[in-house]
Protein backbone atom coordinates (compact mmCIF):
# COMPACT_ATOMS: atom_id res chain seq x y z
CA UNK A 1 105.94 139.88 134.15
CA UNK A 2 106.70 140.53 137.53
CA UNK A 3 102.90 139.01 138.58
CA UNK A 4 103.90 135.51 137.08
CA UNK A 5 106.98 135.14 139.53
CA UNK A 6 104.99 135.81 142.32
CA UNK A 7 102.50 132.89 141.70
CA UNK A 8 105.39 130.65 140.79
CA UNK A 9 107.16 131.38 143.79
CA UNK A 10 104.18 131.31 146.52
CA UNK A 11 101.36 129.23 144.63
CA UNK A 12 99.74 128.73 148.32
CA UNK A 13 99.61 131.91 149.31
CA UNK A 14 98.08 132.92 145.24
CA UNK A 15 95.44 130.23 145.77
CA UNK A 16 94.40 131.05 149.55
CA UNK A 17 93.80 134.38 148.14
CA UNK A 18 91.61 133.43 145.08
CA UNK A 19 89.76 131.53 147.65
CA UNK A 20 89.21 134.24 150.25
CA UNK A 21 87.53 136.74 147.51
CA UNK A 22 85.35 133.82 146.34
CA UNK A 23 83.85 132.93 149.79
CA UNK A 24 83.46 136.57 150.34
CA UNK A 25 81.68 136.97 147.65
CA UNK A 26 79.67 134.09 148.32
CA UNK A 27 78.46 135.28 151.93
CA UNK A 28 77.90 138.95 150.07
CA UNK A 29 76.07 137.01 147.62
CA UNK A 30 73.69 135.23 150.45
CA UNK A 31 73.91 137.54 153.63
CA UNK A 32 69.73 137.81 153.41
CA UNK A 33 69.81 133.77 153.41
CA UNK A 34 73.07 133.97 156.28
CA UNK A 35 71.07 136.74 158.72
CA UNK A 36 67.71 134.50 158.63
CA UNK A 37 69.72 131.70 159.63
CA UNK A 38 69.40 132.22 163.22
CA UNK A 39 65.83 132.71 163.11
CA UNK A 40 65.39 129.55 161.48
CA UNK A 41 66.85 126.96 164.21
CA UNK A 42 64.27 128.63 167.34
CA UNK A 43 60.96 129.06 164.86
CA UNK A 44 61.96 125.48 163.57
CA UNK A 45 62.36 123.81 167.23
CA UNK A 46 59.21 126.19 168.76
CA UNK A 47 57.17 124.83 165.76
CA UNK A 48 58.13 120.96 165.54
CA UNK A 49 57.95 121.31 169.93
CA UNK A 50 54.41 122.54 170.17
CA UNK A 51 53.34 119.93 167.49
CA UNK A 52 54.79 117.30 168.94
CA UNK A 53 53.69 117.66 172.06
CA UNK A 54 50.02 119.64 171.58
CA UNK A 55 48.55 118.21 167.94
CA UNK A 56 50.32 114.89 168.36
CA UNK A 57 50.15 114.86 172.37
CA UNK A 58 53.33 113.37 173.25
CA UNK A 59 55.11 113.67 176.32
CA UNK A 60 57.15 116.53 176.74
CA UNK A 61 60.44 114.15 177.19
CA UNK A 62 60.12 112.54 173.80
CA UNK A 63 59.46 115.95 172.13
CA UNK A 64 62.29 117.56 173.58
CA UNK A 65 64.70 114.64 172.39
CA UNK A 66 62.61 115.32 168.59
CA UNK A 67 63.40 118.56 168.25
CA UNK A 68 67.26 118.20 169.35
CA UNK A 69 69.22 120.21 167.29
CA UNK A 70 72.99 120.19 166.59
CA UNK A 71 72.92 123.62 167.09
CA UNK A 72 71.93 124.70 170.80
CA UNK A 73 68.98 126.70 171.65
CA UNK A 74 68.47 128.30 175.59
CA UNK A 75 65.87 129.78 177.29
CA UNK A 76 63.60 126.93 176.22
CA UNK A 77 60.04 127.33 178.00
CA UNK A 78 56.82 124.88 177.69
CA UNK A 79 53.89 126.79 178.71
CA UNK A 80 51.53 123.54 178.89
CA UNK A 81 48.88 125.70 180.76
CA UNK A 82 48.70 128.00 177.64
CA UNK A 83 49.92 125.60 175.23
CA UNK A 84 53.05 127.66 174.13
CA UNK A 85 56.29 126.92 173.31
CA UNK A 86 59.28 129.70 173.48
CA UNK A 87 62.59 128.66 172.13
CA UNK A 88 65.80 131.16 172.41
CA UNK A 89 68.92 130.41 170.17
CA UNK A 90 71.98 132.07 168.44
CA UNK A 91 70.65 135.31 169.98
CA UNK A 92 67.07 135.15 168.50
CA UNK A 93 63.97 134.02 169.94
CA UNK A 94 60.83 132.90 168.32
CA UNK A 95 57.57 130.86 170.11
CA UNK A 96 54.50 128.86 168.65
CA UNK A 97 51.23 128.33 170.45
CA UNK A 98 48.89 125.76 169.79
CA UNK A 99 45.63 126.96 168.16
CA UNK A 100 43.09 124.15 167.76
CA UNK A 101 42.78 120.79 166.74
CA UNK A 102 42.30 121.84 162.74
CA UNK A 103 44.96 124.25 162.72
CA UNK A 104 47.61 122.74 164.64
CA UNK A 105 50.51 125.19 166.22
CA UNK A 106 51.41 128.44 164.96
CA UNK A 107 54.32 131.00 165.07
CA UNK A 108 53.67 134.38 166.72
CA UNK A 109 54.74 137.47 165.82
């Protein structure tokens, strides 16, 4: 009985707790999905970058305001001589480079 007072008396504190365990199970539940995350936002801007700007040959200004992202990237490098794009963010790195005119831009390795 002595479990019932306690969630009478501190309902806030009973509920923060049922919430906590939830969420953490939710992030154990999706940490692949979580830890690809930050691969996601530099492949995603070094892809969308060197299309923009090497299949659809825009200027490098208006790609860069295309691939914005709410989330910041660094260490952003255009290699228009080789037609690569290297994008750093949230501690990963990832770069595409343009291939031909059939096959568009493609991530590396």
């Amino acid at each position: 009985m002595s479990h019932h007072r306690f969630i009478r008396r501190r309902p806030f504190s009973t509920l923060s707790l049922v919430l906590l365990i939830a969420l953490l199970g939710w992030f154990w539940q999706e940490r692949v999905a979580l830890w690809a995350f930050p691969d996601i936002i530099s492949a995603y801007t070094a892809k969308e970058y060197c299309s923009c700007r090497y299949v659809l040959n825009n200027s490098a200004e208006y790609c860069q305001g295309y691939v914005k992202q709410y989330l910041s990237t660094s260490g952003f490098v255009d290699d228009a001589a080789s037609k690569r794009v290297m994008v750093g963010g949230m501690g990963r790195s990832n770069s595409a480079v343009w291939v031909g005119e059939r096959q568009g831009c493609r991530l590396q390795p």
